[in-house]
Protein backbone atom coordinates (compact mmCIF):
# COMPACT_ATOMS: atom_id res chain seq x y z
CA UNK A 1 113.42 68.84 121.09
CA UNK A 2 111.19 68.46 124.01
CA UNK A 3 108.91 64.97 124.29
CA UNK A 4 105.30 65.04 124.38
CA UNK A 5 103.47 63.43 127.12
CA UNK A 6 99.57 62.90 126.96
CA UNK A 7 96.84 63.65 129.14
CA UNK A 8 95.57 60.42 130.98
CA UNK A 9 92.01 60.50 130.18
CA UNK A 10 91.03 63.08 127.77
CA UNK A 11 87.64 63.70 127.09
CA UNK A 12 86.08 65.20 123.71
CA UNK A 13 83.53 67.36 123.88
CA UNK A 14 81.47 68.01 120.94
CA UNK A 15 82.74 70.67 118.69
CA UNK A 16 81.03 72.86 116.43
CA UNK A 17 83.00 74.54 113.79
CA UNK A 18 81.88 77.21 111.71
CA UNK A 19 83.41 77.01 108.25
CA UNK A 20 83.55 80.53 106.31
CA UNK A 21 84.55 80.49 102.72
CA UNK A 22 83.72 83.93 101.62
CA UNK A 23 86.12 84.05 98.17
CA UNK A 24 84.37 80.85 97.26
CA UNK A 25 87.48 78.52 97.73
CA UNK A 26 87.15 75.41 95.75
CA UNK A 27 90.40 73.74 96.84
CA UNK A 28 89.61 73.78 100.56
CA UNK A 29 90.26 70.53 102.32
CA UNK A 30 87.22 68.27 103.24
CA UNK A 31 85.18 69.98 106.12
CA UNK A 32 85.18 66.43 107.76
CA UNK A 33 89.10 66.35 108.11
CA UNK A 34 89.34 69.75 109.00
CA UNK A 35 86.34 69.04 112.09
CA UNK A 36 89.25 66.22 112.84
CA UNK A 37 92.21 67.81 112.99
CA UNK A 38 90.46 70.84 115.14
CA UNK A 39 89.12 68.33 117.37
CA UNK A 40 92.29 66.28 117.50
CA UNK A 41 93.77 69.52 119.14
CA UNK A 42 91.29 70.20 121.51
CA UNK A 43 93.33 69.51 125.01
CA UNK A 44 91.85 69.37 128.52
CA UNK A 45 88.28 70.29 127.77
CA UNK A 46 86.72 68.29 130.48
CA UNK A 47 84.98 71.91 131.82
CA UNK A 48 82.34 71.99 129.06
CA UNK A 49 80.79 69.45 126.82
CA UNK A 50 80.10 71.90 123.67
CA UNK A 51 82.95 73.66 121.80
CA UNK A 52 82.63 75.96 119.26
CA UNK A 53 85.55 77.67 116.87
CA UNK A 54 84.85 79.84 113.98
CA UNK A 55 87.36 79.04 110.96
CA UNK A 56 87.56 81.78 108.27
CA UNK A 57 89.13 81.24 105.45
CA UNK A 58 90.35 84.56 103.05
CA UNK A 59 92.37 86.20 100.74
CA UNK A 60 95.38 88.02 101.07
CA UNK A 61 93.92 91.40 101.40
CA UNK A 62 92.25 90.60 104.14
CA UNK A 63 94.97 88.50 105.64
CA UNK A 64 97.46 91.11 105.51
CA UNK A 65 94.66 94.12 106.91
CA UNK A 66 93.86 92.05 109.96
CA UNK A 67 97.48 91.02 110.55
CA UNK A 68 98.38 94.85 109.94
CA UNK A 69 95.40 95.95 112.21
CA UNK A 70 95.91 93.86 114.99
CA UNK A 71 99.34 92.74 115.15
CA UNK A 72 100.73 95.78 113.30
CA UNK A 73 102.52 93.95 110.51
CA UNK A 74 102.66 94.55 107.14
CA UNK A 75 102.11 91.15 105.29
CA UNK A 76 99.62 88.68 105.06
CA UNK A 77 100.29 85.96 107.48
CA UNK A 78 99.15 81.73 107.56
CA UNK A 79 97.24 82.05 110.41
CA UNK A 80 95.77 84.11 112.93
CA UNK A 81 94.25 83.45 116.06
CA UNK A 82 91.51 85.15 118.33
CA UNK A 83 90.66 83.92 121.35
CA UNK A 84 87.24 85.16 122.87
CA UNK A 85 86.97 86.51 126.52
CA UNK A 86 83.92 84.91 127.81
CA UNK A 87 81.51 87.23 129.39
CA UNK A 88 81.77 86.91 132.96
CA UNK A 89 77.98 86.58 133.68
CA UNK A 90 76.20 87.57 137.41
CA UNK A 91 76.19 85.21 140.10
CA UNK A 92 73.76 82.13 139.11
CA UNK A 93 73.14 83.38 135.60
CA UNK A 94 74.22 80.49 133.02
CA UNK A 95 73.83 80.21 128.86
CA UNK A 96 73.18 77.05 127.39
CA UNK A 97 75.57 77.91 124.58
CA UNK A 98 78.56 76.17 123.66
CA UNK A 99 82.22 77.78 125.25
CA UNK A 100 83.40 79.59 122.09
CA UNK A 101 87.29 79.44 121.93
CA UNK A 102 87.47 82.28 119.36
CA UNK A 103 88.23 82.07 115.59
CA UNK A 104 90.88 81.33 113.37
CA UNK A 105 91.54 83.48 109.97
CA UNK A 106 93.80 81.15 107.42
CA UNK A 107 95.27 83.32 104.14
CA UNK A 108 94.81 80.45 101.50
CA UNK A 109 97.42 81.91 99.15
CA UNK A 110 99.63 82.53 101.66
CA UNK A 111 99.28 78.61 102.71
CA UNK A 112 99.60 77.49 99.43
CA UNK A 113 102.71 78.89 98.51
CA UNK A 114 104.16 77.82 102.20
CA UNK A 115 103.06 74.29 101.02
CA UNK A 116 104.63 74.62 97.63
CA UNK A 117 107.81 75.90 98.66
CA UNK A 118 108.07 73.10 101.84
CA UNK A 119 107.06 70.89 99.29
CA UNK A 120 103.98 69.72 101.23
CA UNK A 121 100.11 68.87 100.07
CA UNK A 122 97.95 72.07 100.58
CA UNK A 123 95.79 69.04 103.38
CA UNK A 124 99.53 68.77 104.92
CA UNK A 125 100.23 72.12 105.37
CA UNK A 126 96.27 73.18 106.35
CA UNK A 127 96.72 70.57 108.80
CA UNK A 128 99.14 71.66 111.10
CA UNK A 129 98.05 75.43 110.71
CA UNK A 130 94.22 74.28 111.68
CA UNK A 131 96.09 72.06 115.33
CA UNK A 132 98.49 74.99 115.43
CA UNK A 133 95.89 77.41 115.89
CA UNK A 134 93.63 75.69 117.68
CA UNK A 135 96.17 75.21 120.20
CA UNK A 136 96.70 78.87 120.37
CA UNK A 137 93.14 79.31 121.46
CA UNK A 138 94.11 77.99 124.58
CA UNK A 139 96.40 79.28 125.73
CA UNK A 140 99.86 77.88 124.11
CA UNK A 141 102.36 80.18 122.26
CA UNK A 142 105.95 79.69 121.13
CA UNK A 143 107.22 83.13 121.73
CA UNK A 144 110.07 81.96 124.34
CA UNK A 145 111.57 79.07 123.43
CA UNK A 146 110.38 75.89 126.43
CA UNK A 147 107.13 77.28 125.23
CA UNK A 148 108.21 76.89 121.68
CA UNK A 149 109.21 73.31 122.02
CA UNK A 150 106.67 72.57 124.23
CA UNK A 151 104.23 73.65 121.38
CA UNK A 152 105.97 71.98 118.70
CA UNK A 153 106.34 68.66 120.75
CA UNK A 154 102.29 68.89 120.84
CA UNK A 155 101.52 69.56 117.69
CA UNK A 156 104.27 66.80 116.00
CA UNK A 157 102.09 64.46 118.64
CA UNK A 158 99.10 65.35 117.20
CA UNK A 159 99.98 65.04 113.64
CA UNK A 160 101.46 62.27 113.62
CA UNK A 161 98.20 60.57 115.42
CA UNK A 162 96.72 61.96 112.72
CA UNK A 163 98.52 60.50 110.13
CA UNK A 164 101.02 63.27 109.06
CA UNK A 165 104.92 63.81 109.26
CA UNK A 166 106.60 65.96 111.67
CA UNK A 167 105.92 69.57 110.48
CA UNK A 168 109.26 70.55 111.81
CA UNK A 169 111.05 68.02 110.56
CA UNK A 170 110.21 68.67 106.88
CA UNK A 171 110.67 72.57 107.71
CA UNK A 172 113.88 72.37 109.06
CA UNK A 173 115.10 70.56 106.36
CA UNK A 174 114.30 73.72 104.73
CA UNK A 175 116.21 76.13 106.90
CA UNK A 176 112.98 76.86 108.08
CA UNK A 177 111.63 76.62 112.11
């Protein structure tokens, strides 16, 4: 597996997070740690002081139409990321709004049963998903495999400065990657 090495000087911006419960979750993790562990991901943002993310959370109906509308796939999926194309605005034209990174849509069933069947905490599992997709906002993936490690190498980093075992490590226990 491939080491993680930090940024010298990384500077937080402030983020704004947009929480949207529309089933009415009552199990959700505390909106405090999840403002952490999306901010913990945020890499080199020293190009804008204001961040915002929206973070949806649903059910599997809607989990599985968005992943079969826009990735063409026929299950409900943990996570899904959309990044947003800034505008590109005229010549000397600025908006005092925050640089939006997009939004993430997490299936809570799907999460939970990932967490009960890796034998993780529902915060655990949310955890990594919430730095995992974050990091996809900008710009990582893990579709060829230096990327893959790369990624993982990151987001073990993260997680464990944020207090949590290696995702990987309990997955692949698992048979799982």
């Amino acid at each position: 597996m491939m080491t993680y090495t930090p940024l010298a000087a990384k500077i937080m911006p402030n983020l704004t997070l947009e929480l949207q419960n529309p089933y009415h979750y009552t199990h959700l993790p505390d909106q405090q740690k999840i403002q952490n562990w999306a901010k913990a991901a945020l890499q080199d943002s020293s190009q804008t002081d204001e961040i915002s993310v929206t973070l949806r959370f649903v059910d599997k109906a809607e989990g599985l139409a968005l992943n079969q509308r826009y990735r063409d796939k026929a299950y409900a999926t943990n996570i899904l990321s959309f990044t947003f194309d800034q505008p590109i605005l005229p010549k000397g034209v600025t908006l005092d709004l925050p640089l939006h990174l997009g939004d993430l849509v997490v299936c809570l069933p799907v999460i939970k049963a990932e967490a009960q069947a890796q034998k993780k905490s529902l915060e655990q599992h949310c955890s990594h998903l919430i730095v995992h997709g974050i990091l996809h906002l900008q710009g990582y993936d893990h579709i060829e495999e230096q990327q893959a490690q790369q990624m993982e190498a990151l987001e073990t980093h993260l997680l464990q400065t944020l207090g949590y075992p290696d995702p990987y490590e309990v997955a692949s226990n698992q048979g799982k990657r």
